[in-house]
Protein backbone atom coordinates (compact mmCIF):
# COMPACT_ATOMS: atom_id res chain seq x y z
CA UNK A 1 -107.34 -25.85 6.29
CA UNK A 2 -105.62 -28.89 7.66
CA UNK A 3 -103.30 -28.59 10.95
CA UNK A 4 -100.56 -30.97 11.88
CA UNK A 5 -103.23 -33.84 13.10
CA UNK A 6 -104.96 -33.53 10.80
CA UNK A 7 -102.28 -34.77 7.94
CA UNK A 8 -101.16 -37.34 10.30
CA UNK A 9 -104.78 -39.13 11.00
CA UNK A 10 -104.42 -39.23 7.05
CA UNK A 11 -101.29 -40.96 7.40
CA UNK A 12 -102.18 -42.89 10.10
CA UNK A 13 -105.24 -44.29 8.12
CA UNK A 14 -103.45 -45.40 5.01
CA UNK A 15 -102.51 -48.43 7.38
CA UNK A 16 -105.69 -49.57 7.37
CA UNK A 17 -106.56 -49.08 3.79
CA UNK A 18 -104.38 -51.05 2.20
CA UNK A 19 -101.02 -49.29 1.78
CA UNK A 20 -98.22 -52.59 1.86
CA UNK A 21 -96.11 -53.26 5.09
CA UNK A 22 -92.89 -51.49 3.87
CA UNK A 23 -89.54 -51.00 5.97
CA UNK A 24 -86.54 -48.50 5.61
CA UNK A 25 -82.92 -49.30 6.32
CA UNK A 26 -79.63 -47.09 5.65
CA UNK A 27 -76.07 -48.66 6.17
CA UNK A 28 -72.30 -47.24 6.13
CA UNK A 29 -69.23 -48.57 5.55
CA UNK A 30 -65.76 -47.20 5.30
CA UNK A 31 -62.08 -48.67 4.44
CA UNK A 32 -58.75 -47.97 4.49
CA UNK A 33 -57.09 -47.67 0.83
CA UNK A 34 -53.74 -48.92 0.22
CA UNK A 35 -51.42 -49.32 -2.81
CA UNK A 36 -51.45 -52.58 -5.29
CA UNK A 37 -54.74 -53.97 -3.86
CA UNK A 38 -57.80 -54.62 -6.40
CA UNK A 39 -60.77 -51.78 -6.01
CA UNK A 40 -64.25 -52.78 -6.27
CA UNK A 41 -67.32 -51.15 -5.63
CA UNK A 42 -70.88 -52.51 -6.61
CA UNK A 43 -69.23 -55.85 -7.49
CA UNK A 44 -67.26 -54.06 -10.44
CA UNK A 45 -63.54 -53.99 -10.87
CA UNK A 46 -62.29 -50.20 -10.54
CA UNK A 47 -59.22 -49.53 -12.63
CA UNK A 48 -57.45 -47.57 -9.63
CA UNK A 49 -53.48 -48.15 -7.79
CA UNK A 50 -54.83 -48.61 -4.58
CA UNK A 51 -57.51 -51.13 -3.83
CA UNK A 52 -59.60 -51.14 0.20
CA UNK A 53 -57.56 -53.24 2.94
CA UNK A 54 -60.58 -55.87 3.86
CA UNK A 55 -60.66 -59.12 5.21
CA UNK A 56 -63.05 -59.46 2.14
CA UNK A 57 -62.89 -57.79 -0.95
CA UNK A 58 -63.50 -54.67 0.77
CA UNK A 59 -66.06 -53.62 -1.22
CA UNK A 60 -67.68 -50.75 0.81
CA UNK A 61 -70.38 -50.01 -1.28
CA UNK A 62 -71.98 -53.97 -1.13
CA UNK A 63 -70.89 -53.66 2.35
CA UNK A 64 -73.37 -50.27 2.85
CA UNK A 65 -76.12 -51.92 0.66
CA UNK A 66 -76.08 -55.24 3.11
CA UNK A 67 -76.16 -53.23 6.09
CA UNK A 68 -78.93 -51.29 4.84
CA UNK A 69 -80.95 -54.46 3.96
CA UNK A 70 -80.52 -55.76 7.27
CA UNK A 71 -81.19 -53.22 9.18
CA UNK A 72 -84.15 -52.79 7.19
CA UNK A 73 -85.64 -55.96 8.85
CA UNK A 74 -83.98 -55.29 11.98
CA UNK A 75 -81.68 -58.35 11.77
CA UNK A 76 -78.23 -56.28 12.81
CA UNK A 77 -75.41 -55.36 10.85
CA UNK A 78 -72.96 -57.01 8.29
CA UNK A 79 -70.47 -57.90 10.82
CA UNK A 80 -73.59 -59.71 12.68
CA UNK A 81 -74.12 -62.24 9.67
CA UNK A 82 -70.44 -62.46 7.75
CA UNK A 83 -68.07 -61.92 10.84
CA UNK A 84 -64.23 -60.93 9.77
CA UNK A 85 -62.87 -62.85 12.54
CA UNK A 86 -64.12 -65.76 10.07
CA UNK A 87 -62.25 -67.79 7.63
CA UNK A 88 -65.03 -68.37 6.00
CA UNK A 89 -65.58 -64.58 4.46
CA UNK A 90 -61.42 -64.19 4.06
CA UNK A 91 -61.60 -62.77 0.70
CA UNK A 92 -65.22 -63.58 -0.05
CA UNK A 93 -66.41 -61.79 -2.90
CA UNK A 94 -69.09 -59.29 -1.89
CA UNK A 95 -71.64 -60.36 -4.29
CA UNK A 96 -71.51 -63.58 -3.03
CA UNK A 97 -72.30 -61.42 0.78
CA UNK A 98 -75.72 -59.17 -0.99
CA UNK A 99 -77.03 -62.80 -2.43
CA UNK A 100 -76.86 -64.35 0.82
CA UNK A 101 -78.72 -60.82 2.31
CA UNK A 102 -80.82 -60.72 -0.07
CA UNK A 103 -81.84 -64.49 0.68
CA UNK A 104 -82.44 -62.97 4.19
CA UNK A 105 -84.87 -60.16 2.31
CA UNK A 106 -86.77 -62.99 0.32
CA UNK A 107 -87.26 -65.35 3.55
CA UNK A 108 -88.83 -62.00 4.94
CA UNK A 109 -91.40 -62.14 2.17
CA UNK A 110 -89.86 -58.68 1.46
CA UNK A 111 -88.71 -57.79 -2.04
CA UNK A 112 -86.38 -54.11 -2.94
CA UNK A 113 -88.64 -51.00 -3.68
CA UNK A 114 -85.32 -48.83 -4.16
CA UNK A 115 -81.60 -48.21 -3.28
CA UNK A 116 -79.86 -45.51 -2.81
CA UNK A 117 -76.07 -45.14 -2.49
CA UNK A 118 -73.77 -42.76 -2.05
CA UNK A 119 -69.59 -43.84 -2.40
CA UNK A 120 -67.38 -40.71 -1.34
CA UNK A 121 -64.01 -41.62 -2.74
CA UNK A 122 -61.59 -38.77 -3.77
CA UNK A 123 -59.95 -40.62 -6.76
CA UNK A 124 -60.70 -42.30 -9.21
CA UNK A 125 -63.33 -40.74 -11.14
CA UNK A 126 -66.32 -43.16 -10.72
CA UNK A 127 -68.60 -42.04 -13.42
CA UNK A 128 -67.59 -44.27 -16.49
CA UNK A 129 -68.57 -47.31 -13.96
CA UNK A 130 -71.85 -45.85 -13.35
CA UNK A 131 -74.29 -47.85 -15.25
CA UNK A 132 -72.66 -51.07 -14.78
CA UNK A 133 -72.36 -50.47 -10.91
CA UNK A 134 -76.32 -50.26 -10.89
CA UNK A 135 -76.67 -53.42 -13.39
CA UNK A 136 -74.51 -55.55 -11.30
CA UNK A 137 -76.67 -54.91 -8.23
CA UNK A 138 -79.96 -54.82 -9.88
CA UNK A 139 -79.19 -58.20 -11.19
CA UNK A 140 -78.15 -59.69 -7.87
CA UNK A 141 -80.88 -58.23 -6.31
CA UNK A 142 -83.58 -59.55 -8.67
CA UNK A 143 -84.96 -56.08 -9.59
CA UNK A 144 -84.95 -53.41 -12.32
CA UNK A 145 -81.67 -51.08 -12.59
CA UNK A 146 -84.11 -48.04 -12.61
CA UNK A 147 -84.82 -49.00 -8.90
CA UNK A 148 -80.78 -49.01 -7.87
CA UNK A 149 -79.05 -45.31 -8.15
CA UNK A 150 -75.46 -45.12 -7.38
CA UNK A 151 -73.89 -41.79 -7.09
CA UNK A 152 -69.80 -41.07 -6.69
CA UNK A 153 -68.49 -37.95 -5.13
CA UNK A 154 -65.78 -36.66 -3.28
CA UNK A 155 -65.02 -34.45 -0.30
CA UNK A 156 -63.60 -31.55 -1.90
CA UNK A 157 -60.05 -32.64 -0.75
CA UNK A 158 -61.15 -32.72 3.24
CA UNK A 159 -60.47 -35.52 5.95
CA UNK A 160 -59.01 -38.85 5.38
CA UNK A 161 -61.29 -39.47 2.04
CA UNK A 162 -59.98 -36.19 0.48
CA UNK A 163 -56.52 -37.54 1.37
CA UNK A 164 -56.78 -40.87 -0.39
CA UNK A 165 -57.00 -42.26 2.58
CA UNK A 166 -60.17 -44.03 2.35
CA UNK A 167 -63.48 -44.33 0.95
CA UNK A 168 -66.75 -44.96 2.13
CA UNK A 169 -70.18 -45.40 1.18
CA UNK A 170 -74.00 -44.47 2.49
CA UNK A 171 -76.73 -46.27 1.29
CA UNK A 172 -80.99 -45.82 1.62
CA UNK A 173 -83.66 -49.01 0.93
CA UNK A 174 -86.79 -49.67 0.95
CA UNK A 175 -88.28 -52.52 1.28
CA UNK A 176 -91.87 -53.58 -0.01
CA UNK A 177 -93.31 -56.69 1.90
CA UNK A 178 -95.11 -58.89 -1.29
């Protein structure tokens, strides 16, 4: 029977034997909503009456997924690499943000095993944008959309996302060094 040291010389072995340099990130991002601003999330356009007050398009879930990259190479956060206090982001489309991260990823000699994200956003109902949420990002990201999940949910009415408040998003990667 194998005890607890055991399993982790095995782990600690695979190092040597092979197994790819691979590095973990996760990433958050909230934003207000307000009335009669555009919604996106995952670089689609969300039919929705209230859009995310940004000093870019506010889209939270790009936002998470960036942050997540980043922090996957320990290079900081969003904020770190497309500052709000510049002009130059006022507005910026997020896309644009993930191709210049994942120019970051590639210069890295990394390339995206998976991503995971979560956007908690109490209405609307996320689900018809689904599948074009993860073939937006899979294309920007230069990898299959079996490799990008997206899931929507809400809080059951609680806190300021259950209010319509706000949304946010929580995302997972992993990164494979090629």
């Amino acid at each position: 029977m194998y005890g607890f040291l055991s399993y982790f010389s095995i782990f600690a072995d695979a190092k040597f034997s092979g197994m790819k340099d691979i590095r973990i990130g996760n990433g958050y991002d909230v934003h207000a909503l307000a009335d009669g601003l555009p919604l996106f999330l995952c670089g689609v356009r969300i039919e929705s009456p209230t859009g995310c007050v940004a000093h870019s398009d506010g889209d939270v879930a790009i936002h998470s997924l960036c942050d997540a990259l980043l922090g996957a190479l320990a290079l900081g956060d969003i904020g770190k690499h497309f500052p709000d206090t510049s002009e130059e982001f006022r507005g910026i489309d997020s896309k644009i943000l993930l191709c210049r991260t994942m120019g970051m990823v590639a210069s890295a000699g990394y390339r995206v095993g998976n991503a995971d994200i979560t956007i908690a956003m109490q209405r609307p109902k996320l689900a018809p944008y689904i599948l074009r949420m993860r073939n937006t990002l899979a294309e920007i990201m230069g990898t299959d959309a079996s490799q990008v999940s997206v899931k929507a949910t809400t809080t059951e009415r609680l806190g300021f996302v259950g209010r319509g408040e706000g949304c946010e998003a929580y995302t997972s990667v992993l990164l494979i060094k090629d």
